[in-house]
C-alpha atoms as a PDB file:
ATOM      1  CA  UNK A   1       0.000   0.000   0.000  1.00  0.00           C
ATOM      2  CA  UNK A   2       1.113   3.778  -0.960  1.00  0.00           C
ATOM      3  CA  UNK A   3       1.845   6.559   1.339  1.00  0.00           C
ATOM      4  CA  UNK A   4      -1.562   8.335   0.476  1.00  0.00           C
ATOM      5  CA  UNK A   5      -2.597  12.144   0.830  1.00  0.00           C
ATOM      6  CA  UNK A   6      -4.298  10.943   3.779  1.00  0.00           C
ATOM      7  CA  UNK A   7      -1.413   9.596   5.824  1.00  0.00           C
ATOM      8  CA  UNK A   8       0.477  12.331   5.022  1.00  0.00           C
ATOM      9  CA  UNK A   9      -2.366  14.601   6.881  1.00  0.00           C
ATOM     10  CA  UNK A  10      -1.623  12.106  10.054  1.00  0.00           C
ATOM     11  CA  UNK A  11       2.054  12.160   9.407  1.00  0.00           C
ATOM     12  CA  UNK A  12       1.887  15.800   9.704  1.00  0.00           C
ATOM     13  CA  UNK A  13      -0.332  16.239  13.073  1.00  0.00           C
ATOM     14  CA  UNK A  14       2.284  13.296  14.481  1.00  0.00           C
ATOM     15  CA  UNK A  15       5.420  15.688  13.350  1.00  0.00           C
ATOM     16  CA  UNK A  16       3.796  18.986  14.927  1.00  0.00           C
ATOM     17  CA  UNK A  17       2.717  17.198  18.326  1.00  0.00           C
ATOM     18  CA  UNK A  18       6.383  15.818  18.582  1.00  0.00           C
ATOM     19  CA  UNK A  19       8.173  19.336  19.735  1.00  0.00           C
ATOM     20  CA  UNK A  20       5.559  18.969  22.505  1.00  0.00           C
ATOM     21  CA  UNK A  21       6.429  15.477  24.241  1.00  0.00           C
ATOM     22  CA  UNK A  22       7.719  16.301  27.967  1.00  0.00           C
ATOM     23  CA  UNK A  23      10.256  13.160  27.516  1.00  0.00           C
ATOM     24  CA  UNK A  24      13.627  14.641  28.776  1.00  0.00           C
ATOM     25  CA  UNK A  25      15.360  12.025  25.999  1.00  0.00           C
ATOM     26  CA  UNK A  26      13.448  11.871  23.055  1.00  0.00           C
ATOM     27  CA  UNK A  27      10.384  13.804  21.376  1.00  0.00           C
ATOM     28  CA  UNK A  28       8.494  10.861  19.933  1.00  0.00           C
ATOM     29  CA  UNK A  29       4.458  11.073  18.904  1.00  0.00           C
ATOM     30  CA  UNK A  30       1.863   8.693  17.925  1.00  0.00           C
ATOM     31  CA  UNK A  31      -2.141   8.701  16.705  1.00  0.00           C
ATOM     32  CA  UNK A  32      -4.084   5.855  16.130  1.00  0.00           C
ATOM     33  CA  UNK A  33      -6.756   6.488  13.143  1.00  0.00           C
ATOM     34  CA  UNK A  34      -9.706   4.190  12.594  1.00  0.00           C
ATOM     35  CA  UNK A  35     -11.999   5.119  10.038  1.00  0.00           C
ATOM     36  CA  UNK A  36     -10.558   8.199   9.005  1.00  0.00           C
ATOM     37  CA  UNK A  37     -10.496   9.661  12.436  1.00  0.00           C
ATOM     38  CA  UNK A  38      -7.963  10.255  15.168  1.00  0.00           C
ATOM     39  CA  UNK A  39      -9.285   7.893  18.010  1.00  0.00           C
ATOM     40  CA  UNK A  40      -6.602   8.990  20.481  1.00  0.00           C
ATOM     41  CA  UNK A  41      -3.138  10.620  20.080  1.00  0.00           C
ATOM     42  CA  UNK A  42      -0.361  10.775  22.363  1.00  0.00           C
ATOM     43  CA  UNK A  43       3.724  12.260  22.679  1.00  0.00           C
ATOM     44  CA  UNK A  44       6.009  10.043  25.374  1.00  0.00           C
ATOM     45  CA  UNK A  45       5.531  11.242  28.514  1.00  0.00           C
ATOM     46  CA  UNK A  46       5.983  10.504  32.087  1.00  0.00           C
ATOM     47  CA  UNK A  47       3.102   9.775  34.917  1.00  0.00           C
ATOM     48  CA  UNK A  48       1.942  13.179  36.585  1.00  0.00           C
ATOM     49  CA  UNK A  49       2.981  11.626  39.535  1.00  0.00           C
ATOM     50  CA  UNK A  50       6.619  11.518  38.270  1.00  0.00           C
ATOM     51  CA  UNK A  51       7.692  14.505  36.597  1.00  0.00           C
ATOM     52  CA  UNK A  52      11.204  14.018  35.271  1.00  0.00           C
ATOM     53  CA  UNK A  53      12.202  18.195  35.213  1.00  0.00           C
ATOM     54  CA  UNK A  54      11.823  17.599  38.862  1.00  0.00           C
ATOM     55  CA  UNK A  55      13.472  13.798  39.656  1.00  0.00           C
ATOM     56  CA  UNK A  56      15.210  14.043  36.414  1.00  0.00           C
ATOM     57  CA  UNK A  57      15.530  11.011  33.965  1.00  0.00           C
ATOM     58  CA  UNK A  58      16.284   7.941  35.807  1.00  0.00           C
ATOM     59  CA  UNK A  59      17.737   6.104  32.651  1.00  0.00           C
ATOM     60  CA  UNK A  60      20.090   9.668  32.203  1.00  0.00           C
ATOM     61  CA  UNK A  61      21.176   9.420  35.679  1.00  0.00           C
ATOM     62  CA  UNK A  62      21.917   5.796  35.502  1.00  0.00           C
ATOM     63  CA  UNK A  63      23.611   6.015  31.900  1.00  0.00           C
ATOM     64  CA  UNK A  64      21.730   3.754  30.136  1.00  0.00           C
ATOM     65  CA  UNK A  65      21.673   3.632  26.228  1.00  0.00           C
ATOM     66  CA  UNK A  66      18.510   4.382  24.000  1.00  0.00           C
ATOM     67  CA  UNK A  67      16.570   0.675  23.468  1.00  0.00           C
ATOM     68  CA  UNK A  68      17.677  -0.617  26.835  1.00  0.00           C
ATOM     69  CA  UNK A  69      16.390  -0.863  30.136  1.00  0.00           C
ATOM     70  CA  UNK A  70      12.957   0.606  29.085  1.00  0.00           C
ATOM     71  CA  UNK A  71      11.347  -1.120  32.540  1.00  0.00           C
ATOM     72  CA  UNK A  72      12.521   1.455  34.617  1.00  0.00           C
ATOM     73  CA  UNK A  73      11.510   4.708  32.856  1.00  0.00           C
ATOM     74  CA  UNK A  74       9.156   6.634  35.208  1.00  0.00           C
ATOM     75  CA  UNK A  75       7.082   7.330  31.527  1.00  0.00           C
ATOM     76  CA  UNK A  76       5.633   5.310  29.039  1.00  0.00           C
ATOM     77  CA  UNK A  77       5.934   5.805  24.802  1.00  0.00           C
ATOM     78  CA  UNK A  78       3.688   7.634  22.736  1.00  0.00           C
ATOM     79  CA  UNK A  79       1.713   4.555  21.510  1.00  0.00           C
ATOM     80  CA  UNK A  80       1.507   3.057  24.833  1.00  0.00           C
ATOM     81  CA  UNK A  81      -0.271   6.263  25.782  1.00  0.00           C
ATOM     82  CA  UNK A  82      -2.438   5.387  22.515  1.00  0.00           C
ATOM     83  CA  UNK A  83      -3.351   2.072  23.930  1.00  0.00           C
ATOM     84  CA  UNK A  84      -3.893   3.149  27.595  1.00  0.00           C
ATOM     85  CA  UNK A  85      -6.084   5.765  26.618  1.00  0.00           C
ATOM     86  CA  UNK A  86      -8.239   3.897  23.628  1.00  0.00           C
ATOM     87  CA  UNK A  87      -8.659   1.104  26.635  1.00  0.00           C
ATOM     88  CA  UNK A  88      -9.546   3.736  28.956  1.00  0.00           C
ATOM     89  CA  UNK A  89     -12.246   4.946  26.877  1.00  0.00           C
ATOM     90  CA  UNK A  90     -13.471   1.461  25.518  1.00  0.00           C
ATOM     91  CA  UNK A  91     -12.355   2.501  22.261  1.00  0.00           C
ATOM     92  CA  UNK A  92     -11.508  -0.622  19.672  1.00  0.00           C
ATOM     93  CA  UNK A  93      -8.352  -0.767  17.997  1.00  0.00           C
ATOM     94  CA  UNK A  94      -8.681  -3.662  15.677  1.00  0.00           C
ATOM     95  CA  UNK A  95      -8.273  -3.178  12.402  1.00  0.00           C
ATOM     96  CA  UNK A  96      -6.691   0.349  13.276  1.00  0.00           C
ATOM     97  CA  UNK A  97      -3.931   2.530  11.584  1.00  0.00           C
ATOM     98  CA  UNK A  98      -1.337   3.634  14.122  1.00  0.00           C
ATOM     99  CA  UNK A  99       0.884   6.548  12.796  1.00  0.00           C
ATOM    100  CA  UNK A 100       4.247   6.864  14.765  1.00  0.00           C
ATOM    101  CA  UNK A 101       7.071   9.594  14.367  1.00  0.00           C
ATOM    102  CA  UNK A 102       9.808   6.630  14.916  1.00  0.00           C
ATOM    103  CA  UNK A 103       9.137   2.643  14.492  1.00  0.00           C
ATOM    104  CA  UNK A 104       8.176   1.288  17.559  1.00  0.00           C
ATOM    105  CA  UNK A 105      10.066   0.227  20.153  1.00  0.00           C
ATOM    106  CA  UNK A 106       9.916  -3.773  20.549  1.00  0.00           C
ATOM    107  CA  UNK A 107       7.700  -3.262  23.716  1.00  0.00           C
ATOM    108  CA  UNK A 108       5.096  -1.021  21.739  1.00  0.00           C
ATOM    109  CA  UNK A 109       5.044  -3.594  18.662  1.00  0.00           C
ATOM    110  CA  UNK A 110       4.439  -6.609  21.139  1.00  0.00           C
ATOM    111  CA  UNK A 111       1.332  -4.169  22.501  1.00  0.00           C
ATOM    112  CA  UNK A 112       0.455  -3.502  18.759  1.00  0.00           C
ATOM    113  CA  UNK A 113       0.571  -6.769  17.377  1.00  0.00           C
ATOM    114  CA  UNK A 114      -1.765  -7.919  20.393  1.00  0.00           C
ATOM    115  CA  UNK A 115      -4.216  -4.913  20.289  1.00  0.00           C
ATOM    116  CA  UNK A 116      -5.871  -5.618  16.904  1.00  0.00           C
ATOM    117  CA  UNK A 117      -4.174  -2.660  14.790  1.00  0.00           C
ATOM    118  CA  UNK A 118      -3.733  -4.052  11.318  1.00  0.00           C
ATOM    119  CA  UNK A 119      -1.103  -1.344  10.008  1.00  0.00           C
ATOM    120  CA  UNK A 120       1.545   0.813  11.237  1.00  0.00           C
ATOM    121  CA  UNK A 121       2.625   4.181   9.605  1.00  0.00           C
ATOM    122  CA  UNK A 122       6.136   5.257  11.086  1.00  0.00           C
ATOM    123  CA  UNK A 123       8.232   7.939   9.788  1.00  0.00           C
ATOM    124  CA  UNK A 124      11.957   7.159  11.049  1.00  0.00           C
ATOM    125  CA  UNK A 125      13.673   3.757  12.299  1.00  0.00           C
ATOM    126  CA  UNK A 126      14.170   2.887  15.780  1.00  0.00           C
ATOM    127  CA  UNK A 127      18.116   1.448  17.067  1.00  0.00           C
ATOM    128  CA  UNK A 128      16.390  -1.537  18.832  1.00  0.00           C
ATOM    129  CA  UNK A 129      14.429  -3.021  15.835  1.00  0.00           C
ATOM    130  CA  UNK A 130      15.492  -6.947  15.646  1.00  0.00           C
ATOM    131  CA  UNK A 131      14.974  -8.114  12.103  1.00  0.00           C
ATOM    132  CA  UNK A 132      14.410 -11.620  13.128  1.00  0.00           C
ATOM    133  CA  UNK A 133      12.074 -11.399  15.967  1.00  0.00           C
ATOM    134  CA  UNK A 134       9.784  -8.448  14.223  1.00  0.00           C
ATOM    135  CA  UNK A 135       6.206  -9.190  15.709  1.00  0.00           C
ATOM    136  CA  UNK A 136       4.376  -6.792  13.311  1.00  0.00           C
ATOM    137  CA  UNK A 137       5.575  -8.878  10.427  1.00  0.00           C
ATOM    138  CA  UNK A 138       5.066 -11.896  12.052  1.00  0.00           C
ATOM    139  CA  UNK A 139       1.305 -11.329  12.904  1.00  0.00           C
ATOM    140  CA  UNK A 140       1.149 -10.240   8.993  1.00  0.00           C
ATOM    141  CA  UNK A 141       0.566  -6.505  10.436  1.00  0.00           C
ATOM    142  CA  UNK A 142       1.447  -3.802   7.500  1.00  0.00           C
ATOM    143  CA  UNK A 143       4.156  -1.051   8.266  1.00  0.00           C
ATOM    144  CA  UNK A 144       5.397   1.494   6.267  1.00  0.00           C
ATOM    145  CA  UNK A 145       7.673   4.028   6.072  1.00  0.00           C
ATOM    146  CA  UNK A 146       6.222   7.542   5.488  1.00  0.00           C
ATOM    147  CA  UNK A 147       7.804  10.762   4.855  1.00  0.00           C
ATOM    148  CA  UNK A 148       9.106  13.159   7.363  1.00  0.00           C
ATOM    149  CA  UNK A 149       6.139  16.111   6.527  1.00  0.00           C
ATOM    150  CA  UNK A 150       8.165  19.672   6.721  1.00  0.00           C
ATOM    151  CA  UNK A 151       5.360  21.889   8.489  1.00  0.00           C
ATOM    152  CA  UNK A 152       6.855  25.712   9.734  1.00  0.00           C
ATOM    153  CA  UNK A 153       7.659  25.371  13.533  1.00  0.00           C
ATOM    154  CA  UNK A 154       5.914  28.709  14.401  1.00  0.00           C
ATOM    155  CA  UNK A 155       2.607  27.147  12.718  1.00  0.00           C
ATOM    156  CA  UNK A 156       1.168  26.458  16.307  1.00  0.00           C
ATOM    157  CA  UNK A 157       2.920  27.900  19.019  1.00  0.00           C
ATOM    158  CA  UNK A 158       0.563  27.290  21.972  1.00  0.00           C
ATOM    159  CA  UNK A 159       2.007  24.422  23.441  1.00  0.00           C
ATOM    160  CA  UNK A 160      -0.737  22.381  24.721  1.00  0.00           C
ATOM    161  CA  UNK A 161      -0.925  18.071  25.966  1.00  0.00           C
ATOM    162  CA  UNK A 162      -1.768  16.560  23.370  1.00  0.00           C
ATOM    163  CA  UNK A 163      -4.163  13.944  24.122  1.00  0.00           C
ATOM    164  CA  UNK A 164      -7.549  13.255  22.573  1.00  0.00           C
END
């Protein structure tokens, strides 16, 4: 399946909510579509009950590489947020689009493949993807590389959660 006009329209509300996630390490964003709509979009962020600003990031303080030690991070990734929030709200994923400003992590395509979302839209690759153990193309789930979308930075300036 082509990159259509449509995914680039997700593409490019995933690339302007990505400035805005409150991760101290990386700005990553995610929105799952079903039917043409945004069901429930999310940036990696941290529990209100753990702001990193204040305790400051616990994999940073411990030196820990990107893709490791995920278990301990006081926050959870952009389409884990997704997932909480659809389940939450007793929203169904299956047969789903998520969109995701990197490929998931190996956590978040576990969560994926189980959830019911039938393709995944990302936009830049990920250093812990594992070519041999790749759930999403195990479970026969699509994913596709998209374009970075170029949109001018000062387009929305409000920052604002973004959360459906």
């Amino acid at each position: 399946m082509a990159i259509s006009k449509e995914d680039k329209k997700f593409l490019r509300i995933i690339d302007e909510m990505e400035p805005n996630a409150r991760c101290l390490r990386a700005n990553i964003a995610a929105a799952i579509v079903k039917d043409g709509s945004i069901i429930v979009k999310h940036t990696n962020d941290w529990h209100p009950e753990y702001d990193c600003t204040r305790l400051r990031c616990i994999r940073d303080k411990m030196d820990i590489i990107s893709g490791q030690r995920r278990e301990i991070c006081y926050g959870l990734c952009a389409e884990q947020w997704c997932l909480a929030r659809a389940a939450k709200k007793g929203i169904s994923v299956k047969g789903a689009t998520i969109y995701c400003t990197k490929h998931p992590c190996r956590v978040c395509s576990s969560l994926i493949a189980e959830s019911g979302i039938k393709r995944v839209v990302f936009q830049e690759g990920y250093p812990e993807v594992i070519p041999q153990f790749d759930i999403l193309k195990d479970r026969g789930i699509v994913v596709e590389k998209g374009p970075s979308i170029e949109y001018p930075h000062d387009a929305n300036p409000v920052l604002k959660k973004w959360s459906v």
